[in-house]
N, C-alpha and C. Protein backbone atom coordinates (compact mmCIF):
# COMPACT_ATOMS: atom_id res chain seq x y z
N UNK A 1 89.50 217.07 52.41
CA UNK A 1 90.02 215.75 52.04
C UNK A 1 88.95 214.92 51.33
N UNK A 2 87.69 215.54 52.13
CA UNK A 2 86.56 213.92 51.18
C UNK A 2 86.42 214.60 50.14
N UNK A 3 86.41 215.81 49.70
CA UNK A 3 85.34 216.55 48.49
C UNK A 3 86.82 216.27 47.30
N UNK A 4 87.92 216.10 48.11
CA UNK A 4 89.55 216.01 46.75
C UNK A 4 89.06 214.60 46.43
N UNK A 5 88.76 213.55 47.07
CA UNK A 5 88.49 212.17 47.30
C UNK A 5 87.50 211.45 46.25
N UNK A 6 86.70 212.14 46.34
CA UNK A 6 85.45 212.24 45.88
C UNK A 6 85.35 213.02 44.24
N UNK A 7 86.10 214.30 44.05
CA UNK A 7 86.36 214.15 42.47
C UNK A 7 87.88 213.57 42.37
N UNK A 8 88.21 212.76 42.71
CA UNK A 8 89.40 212.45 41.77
C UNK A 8 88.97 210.66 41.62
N UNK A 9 87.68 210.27 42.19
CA UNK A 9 87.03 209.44 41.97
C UNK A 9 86.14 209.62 40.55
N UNK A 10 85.26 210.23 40.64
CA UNK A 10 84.24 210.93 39.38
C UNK A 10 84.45 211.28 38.41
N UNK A 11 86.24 211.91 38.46
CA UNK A 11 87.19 212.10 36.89
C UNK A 11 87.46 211.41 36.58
N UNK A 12 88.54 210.18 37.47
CA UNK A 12 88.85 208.90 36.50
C UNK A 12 88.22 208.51 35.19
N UNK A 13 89.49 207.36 35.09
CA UNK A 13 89.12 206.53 33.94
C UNK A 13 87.90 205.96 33.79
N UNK A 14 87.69 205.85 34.86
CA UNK A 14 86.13 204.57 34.99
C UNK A 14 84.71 205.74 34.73
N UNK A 15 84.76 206.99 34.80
CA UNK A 15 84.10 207.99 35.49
C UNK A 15 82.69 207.81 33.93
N UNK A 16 83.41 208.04 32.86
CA UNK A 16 82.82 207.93 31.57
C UNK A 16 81.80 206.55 30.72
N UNK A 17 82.21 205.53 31.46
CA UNK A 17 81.84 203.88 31.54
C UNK A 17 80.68 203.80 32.11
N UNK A 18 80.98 204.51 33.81
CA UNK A 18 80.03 204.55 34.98
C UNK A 18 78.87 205.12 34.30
N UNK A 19 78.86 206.47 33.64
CA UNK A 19 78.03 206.72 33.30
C UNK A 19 77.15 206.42 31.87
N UNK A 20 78.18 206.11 31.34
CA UNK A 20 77.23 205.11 30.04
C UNK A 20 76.42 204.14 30.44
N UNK A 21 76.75 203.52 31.21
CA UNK A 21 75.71 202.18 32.02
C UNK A 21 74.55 202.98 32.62
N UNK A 22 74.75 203.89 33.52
CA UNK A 22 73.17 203.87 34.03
C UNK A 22 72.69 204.74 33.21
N UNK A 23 73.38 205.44 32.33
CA UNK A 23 71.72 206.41 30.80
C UNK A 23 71.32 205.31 30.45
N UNK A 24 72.42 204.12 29.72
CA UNK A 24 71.89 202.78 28.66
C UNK A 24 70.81 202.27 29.79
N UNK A 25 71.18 201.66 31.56
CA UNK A 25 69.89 201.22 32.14
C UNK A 25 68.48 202.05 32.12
N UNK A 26 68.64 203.32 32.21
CA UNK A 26 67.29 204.17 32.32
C UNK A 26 66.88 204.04 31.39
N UNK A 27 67.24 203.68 30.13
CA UNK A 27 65.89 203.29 29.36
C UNK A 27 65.21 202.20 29.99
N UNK A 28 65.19 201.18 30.56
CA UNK A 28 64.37 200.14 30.80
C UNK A 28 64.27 200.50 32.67
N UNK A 29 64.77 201.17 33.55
CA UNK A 29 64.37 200.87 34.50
C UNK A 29 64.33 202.34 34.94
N UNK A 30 63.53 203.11 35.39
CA UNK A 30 63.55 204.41 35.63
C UNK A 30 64.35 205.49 36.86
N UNK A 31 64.54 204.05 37.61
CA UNK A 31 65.06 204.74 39.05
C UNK A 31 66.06 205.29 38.51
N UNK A 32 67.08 204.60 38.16
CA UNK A 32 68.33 204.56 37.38
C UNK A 32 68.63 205.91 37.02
N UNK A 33 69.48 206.67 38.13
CA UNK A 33 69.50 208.00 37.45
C UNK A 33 70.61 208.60 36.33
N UNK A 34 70.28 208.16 35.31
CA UNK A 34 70.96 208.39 34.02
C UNK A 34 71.06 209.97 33.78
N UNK A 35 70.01 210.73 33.72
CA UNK A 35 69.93 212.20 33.87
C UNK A 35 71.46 212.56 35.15
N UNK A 36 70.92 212.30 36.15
CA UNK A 36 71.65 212.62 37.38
C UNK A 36 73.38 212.53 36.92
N UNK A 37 73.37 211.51 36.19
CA UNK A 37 75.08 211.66 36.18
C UNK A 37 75.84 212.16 35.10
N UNK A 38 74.78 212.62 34.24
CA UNK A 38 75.15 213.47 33.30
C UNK A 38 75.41 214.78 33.61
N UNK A 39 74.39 215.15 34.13
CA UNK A 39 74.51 216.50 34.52
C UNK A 39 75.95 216.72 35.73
N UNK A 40 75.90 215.79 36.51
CA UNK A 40 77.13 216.04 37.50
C UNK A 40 78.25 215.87 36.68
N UNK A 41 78.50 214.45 35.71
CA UNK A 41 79.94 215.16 34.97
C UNK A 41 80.06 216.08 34.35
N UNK A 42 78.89 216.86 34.09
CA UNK A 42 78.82 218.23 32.67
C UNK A 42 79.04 219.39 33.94
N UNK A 43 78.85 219.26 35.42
CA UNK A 43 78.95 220.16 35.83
C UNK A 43 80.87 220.15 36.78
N UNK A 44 81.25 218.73 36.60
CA UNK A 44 82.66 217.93 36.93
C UNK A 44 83.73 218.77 36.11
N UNK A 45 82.87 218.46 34.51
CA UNK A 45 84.17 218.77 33.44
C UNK A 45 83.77 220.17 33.25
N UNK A 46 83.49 221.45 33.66
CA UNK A 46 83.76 222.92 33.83
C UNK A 46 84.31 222.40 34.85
N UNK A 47 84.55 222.38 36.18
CA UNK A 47 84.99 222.83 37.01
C UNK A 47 86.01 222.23 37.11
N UNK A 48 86.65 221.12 36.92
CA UNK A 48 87.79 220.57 36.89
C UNK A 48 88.94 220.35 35.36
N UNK A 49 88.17 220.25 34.42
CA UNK A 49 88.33 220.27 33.60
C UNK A 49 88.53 218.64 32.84
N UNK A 50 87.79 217.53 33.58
CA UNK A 50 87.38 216.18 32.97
C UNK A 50 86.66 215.29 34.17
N UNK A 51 85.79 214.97 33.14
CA UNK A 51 86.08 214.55 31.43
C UNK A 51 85.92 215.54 31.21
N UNK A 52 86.36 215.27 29.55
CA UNK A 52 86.30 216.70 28.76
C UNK A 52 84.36 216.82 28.39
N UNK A 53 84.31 218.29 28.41
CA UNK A 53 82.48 218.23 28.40
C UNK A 53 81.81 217.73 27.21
N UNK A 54 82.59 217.50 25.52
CA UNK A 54 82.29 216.84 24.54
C UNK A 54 82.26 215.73 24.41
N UNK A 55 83.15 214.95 25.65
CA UNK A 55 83.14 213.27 25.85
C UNK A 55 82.45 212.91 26.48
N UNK A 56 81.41 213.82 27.36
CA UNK A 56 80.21 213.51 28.08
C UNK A 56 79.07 213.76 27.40
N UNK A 57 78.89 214.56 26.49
CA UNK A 57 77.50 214.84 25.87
C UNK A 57 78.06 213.56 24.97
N UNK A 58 78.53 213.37 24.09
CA UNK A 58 78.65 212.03 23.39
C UNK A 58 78.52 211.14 23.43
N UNK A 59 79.24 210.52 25.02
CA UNK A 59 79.32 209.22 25.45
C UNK A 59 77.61 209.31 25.95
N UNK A 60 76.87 210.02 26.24
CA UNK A 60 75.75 210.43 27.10
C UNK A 60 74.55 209.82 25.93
N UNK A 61 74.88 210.44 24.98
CA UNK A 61 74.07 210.90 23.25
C UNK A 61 73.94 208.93 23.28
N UNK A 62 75.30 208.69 23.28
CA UNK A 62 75.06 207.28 22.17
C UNK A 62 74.78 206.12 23.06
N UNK A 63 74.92 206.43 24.73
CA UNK A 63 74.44 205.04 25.55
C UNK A 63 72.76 205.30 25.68
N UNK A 64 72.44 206.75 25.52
CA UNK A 64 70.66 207.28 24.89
C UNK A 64 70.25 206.31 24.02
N UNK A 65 70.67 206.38 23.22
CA UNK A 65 70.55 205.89 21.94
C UNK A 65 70.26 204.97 21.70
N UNK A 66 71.40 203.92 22.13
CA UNK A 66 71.73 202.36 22.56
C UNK A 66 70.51 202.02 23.23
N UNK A 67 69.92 202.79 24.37
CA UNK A 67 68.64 201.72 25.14
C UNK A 67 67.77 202.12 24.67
N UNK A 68 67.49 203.36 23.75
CA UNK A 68 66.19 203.66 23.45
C UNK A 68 66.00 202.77 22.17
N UNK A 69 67.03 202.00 20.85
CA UNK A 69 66.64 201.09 20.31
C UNK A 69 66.90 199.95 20.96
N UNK A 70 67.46 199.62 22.27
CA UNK A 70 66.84 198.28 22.24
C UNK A 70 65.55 198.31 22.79
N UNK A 71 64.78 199.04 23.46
CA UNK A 71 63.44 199.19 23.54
C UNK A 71 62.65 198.99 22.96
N UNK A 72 63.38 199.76 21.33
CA UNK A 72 62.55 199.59 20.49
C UNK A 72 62.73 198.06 19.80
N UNK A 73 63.86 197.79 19.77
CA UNK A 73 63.75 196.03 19.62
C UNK A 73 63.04 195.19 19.95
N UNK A 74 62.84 195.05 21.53
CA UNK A 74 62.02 194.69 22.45
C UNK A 74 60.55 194.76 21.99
N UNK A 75 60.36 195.72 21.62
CA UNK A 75 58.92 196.06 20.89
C UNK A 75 58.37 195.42 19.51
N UNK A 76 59.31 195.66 18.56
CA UNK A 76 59.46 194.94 17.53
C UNK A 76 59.18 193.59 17.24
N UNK A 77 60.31 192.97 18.08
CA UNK A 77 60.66 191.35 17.63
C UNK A 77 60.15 190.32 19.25
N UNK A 78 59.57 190.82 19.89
CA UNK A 78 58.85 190.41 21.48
C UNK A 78 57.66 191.12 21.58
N UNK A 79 57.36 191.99 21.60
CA UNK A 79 56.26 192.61 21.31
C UNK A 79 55.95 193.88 22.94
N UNK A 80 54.84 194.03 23.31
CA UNK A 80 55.08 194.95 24.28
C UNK A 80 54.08 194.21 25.49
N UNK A 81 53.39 193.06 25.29
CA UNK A 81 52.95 192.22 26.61
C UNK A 81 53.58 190.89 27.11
N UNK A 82 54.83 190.79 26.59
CA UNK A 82 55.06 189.33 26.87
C UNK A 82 55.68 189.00 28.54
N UNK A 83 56.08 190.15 28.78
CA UNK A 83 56.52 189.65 30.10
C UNK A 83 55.51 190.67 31.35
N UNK A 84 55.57 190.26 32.81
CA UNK A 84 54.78 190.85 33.35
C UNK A 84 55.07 191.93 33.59
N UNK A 85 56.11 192.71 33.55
CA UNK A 85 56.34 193.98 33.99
C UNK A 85 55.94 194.89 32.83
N UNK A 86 56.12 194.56 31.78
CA UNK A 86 55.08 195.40 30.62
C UNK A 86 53.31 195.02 30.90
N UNK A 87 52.78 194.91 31.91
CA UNK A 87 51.15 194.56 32.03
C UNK A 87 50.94 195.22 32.85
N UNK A 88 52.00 195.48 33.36
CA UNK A 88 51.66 196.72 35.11
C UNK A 88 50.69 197.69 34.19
N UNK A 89 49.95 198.09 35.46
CA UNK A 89 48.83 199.46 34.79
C UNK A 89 49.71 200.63 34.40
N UNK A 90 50.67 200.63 34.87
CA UNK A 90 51.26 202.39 34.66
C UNK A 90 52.00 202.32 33.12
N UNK A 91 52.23 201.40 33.19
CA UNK A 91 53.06 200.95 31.85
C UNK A 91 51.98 200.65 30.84
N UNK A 92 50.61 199.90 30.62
CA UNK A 92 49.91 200.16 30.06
C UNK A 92 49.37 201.40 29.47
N UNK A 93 49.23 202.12 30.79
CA UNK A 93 48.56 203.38 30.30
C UNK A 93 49.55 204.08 29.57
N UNK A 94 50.86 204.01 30.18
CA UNK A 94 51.95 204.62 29.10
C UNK A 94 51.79 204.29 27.64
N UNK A 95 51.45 203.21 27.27
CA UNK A 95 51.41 202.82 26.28
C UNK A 95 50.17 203.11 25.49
N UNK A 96 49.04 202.78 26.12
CA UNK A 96 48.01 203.68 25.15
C UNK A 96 48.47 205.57 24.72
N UNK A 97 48.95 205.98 25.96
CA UNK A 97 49.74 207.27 25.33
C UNK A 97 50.26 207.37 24.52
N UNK A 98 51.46 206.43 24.52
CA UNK A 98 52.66 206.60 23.10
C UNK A 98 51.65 206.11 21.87
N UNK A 99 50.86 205.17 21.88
CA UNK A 99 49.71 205.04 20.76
C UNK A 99 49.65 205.98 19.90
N UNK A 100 48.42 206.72 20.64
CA UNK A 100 48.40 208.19 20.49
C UNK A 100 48.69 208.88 19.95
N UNK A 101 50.39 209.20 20.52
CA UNK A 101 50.73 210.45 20.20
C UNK A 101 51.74 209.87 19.04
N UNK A 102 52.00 209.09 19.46
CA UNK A 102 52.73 208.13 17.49
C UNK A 102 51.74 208.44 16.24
N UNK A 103 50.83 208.12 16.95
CA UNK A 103 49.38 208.71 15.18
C UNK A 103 49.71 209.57 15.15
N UNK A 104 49.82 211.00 15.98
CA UNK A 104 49.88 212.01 15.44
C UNK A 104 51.05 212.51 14.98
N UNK A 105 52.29 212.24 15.22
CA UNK A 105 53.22 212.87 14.90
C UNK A 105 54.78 211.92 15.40
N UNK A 106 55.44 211.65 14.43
CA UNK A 106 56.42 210.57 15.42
C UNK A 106 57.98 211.28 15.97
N UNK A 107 58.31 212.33 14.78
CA UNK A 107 59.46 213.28 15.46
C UNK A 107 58.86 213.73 16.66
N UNK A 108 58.21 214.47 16.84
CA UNK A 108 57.77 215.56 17.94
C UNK A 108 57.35 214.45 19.49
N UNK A 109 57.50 213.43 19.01
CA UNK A 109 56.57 212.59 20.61
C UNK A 109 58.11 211.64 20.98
N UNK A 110 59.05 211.75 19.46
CA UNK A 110 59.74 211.17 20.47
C UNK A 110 60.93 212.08 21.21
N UNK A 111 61.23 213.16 20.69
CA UNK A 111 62.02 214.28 21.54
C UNK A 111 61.46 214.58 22.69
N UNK A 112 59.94 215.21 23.03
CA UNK A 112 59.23 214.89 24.23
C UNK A 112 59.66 214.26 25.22
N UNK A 113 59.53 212.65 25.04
CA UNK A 113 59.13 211.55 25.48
C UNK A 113 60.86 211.08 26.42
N UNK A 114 62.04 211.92 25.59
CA UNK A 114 63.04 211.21 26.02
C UNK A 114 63.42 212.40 27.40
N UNK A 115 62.54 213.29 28.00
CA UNK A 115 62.61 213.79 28.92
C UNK A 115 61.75 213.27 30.21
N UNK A 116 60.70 212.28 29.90
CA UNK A 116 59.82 212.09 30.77
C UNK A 116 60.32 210.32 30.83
N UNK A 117 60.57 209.78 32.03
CA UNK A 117 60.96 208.12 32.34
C UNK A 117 60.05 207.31 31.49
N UNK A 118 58.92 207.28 32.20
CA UNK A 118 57.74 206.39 31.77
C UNK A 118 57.42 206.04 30.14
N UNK A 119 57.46 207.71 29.71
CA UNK A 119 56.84 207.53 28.46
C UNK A 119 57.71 207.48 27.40
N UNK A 120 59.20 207.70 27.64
CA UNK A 120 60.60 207.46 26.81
C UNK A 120 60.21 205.97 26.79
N UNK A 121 60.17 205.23 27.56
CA UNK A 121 60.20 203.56 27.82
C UNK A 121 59.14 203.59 26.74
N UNK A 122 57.56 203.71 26.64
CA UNK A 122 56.65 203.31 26.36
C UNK A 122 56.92 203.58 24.68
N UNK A 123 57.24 204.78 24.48
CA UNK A 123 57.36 205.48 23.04
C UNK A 123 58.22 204.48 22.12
N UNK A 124 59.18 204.04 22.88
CA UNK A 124 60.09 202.97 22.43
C UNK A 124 59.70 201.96 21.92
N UNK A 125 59.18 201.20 22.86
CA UNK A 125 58.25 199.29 22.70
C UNK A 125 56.98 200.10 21.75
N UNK A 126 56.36 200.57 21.92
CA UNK A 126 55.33 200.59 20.67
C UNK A 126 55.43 201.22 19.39
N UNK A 127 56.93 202.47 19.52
CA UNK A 127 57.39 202.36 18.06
C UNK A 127 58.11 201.07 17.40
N UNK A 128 58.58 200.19 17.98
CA UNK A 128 58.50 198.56 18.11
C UNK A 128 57.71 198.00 17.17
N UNK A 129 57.02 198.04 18.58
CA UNK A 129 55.70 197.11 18.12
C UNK A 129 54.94 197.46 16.93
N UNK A 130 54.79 198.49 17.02
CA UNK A 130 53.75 199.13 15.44
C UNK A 130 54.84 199.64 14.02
N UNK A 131 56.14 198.93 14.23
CA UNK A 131 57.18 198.89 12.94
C UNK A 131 57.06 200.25 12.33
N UNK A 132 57.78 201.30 13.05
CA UNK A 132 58.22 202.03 12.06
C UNK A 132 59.33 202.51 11.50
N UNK A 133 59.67 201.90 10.35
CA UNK A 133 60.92 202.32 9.72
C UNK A 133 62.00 202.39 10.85
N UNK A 134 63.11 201.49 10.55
CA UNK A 134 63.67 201.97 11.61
C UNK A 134 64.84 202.90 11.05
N UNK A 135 65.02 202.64 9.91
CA UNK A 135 66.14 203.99 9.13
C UNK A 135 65.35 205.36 9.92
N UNK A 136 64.02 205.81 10.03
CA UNK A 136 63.41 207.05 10.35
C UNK A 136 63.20 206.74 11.51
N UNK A 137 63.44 206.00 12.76
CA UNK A 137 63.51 205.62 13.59
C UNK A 137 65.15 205.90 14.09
N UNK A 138 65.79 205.52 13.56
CA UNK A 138 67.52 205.81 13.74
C UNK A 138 67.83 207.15 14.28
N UNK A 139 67.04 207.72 13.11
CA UNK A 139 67.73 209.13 12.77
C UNK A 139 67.00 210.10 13.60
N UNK A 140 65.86 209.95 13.98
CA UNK A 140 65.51 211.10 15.32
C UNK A 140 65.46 210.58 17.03
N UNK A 141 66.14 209.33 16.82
CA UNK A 141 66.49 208.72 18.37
C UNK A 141 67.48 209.21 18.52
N UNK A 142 68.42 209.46 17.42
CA UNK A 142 69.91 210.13 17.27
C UNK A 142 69.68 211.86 18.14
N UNK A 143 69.19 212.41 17.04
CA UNK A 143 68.96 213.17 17.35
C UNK A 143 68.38 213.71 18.81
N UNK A 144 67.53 213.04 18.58
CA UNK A 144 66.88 213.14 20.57
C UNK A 144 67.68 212.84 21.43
N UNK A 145 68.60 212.05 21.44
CA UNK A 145 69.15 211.49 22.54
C UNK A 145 70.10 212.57 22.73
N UNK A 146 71.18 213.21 21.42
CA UNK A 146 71.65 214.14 21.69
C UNK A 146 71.49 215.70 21.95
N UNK A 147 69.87 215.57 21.48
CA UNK A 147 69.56 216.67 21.75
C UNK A 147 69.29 216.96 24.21
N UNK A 148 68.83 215.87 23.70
CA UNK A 148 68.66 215.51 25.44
C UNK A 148 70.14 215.52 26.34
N UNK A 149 70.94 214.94 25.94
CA UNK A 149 72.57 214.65 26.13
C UNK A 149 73.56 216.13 26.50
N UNK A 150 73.21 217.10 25.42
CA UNK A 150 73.39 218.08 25.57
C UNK A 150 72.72 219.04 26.75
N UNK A 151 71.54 219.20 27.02
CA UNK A 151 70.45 219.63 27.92
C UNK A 151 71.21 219.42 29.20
N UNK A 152 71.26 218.60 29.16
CA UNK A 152 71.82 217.44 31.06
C UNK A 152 73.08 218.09 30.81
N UNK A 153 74.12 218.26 30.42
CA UNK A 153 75.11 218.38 30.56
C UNK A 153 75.80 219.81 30.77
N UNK A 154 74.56 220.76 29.84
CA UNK A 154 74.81 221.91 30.29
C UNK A 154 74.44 222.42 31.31
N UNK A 155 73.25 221.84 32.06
CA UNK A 155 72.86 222.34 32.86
C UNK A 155 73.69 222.19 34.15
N UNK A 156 74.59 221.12 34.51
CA UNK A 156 75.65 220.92 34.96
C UNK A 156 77.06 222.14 34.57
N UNK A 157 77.40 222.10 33.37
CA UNK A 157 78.69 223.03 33.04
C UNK A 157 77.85 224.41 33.50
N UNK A 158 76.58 225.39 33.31
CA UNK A 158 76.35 226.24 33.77
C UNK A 158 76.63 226.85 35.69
N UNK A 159 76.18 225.62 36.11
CA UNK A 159 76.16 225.85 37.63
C UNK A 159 77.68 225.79 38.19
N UNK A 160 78.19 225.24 37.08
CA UNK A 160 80.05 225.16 37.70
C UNK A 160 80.54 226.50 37.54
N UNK A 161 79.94 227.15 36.42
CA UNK A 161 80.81 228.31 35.93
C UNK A 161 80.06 228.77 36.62
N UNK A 162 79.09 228.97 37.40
CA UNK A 162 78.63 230.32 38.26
C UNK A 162 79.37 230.10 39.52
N UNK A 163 79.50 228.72 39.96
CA UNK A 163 80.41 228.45 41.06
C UNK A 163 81.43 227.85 40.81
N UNK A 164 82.41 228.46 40.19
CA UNK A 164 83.93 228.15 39.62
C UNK A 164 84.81 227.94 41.28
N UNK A 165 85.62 226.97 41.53
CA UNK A 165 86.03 226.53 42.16
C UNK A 165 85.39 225.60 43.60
N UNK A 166 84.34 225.45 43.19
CA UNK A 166 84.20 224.41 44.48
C UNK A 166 82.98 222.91 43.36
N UNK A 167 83.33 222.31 43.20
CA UNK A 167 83.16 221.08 42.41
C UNK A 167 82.52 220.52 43.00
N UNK A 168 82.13 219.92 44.12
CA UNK A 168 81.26 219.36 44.80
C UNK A 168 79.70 220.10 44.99
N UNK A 169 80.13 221.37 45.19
CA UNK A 169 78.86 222.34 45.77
C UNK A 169 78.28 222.03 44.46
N UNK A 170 79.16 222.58 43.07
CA UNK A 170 78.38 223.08 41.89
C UNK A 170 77.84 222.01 41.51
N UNK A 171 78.03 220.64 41.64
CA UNK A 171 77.62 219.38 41.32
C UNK A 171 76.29 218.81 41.67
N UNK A 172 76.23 219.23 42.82
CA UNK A 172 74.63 219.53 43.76
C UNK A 172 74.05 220.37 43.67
N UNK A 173 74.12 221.35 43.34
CA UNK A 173 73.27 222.50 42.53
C UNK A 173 73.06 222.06 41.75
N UNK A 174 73.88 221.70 40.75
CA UNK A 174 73.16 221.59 39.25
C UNK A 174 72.27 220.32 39.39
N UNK A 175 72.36 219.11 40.02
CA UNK A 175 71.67 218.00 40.06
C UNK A 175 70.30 218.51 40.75
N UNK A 176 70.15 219.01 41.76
CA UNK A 176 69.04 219.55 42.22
C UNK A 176 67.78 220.29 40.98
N UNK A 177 69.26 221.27 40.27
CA UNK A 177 68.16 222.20 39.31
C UNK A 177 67.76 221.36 38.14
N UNK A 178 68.77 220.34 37.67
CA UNK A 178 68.18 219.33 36.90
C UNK A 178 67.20 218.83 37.27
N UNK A 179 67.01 218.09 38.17
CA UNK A 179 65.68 217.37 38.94
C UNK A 179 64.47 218.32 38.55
N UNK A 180 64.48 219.59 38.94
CA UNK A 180 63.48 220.96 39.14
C UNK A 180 63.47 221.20 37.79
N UNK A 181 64.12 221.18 36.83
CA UNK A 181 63.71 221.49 35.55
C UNK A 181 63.03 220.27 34.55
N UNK A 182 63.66 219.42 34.86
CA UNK A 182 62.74 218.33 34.33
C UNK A 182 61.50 218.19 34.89
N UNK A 183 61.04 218.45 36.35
CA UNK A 183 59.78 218.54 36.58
C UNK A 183 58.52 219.43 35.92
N UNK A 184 59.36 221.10 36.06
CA UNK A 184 58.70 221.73 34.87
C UNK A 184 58.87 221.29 34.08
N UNK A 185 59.47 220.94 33.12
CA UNK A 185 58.86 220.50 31.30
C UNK A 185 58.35 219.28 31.54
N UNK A 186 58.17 217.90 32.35
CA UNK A 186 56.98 217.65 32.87
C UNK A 186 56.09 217.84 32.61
N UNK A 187 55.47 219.25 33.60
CA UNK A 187 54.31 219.42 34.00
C UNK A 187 53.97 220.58 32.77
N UNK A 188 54.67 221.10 31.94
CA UNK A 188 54.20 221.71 31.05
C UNK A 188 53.84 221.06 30.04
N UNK A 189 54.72 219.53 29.46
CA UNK A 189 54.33 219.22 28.96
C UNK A 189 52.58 218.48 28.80
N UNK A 190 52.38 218.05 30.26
CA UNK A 190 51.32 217.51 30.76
C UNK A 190 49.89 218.48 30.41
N UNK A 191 50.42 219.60 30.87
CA UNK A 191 49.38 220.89 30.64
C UNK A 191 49.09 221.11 29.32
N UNK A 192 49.91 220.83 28.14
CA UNK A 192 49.93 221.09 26.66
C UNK A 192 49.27 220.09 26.73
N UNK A 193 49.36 218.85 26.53
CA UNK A 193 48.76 217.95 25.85
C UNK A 193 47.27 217.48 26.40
N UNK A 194 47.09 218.07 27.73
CA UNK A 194 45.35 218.02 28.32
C UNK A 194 44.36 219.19 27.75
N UNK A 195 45.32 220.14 27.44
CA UNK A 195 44.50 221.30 26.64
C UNK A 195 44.40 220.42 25.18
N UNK A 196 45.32 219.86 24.82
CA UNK A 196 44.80 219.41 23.69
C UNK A 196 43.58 218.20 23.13
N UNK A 197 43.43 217.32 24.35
CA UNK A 197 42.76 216.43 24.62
C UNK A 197 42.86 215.87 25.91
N UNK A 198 42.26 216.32 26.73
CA UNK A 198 42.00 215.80 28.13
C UNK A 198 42.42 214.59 28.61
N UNK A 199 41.55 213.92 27.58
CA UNK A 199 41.38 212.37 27.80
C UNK A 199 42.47 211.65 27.19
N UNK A 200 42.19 211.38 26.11
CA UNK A 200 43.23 210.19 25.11
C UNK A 200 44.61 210.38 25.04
N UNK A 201 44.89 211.90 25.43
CA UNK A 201 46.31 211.85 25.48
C UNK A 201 46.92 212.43 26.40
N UNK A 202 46.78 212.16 27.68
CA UNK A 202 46.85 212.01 29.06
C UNK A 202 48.32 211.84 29.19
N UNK A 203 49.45 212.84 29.23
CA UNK A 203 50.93 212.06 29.59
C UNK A 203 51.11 211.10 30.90
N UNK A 204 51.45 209.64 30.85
CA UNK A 204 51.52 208.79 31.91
C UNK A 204 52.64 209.62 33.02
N UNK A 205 52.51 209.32 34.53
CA UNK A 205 53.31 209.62 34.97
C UNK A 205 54.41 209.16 35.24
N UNK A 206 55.42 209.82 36.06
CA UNK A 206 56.89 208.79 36.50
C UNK A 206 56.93 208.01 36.96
């Protein structure tokens, strides 16, 4: 009775909304598990069959999208110290990171960046702040977000189809292995970029 209860809650109408709000919040607040409910409707719509799994990587792609430029707004036209929660140390140091790795390369740091909390936020306000193009700014937030959008969602539709008929179980599996896979690329990413420079380009943590 609770597990029928419980997806015929998560399919609804509202189910697609719910989750546009907390991806659009995780850009600015990290707890916010935006990942988390992607992956459970991507692992919802195999096993039940909705939402449909193209209205979740989409709706997923463009509420990405949505907070990662207003971040970058924020950065832009406010700048990246005006209020106190951008002065916290962790957020600083995030930000000398995205510095960084913006000199070197701005496609490649921001696909990265939209897997890791901290430094998605940071990459944002100081591509902002240091004005770049936002036409070339548009077009690989696009991209990233759906490239990311997609990721979460399959990793959800995979764990359903290995456990075809029980929707709840496969929903918690896949959220679990989401969690566990974002930690590795994480920590791989972390490992790449200390071999590359120890110091200066240090990925901030979560």
């Amino acid at each position: 009775m609770i597990p029928d209860v419980l997806t015929d809650a998560v399919t609804g109408p509202w189910a697609l909304a719910v989750m546009a709000l907390l991806v659009f919040g995780d850009a600015f607040f990290v707890i916010i598990p935006g990942e988390i409910a992607v992956t459970a409707l991507g692992a919802l719509s195999t096993s039940t069959g909705a939402p449909p799994l193209w209205a979740v990587i989409l709706i997923a792609a463009a509420a990405a999208a949505c907070g990662d430029l207003l971040c970058y707004a924020i950065g832009r036209w406010v700048g990246v110290d005006r209020w106190r929660w951008m002065r916290s140390e962790r957020l600083q140091r995030a930000q000398r990171w995205a510095r960084a790795r913006l000199d070197a390369g701005t496609a490649v740091v921001l696909f990265t960046a939209r897997f890791i909390p901290f430094a998605r936020l940071a990459i944002n306000l100081v591509a902002g702040a240091t004005r770049i193009p936002i036409a070339r700014y548009l077009g690989l937030v696009a991209l990233a977000a759906t490239g990311w959008a997609t990721y979460q969602a399959a990793v959800g539709a995979l764990f359903a189809a290995i456990l075809p008929g029980a929707p709840i179980v496969s929903v918690l599996v896949s959220v679990v292995a989401a969690v566990g896979l974002g930690a590795l690329i994480d920590l791989l990413i972390r490992r790449r970029t200390r071999r590359r420079n120890p110091v200066a380009a240090r990925v901030p943590s979560d």
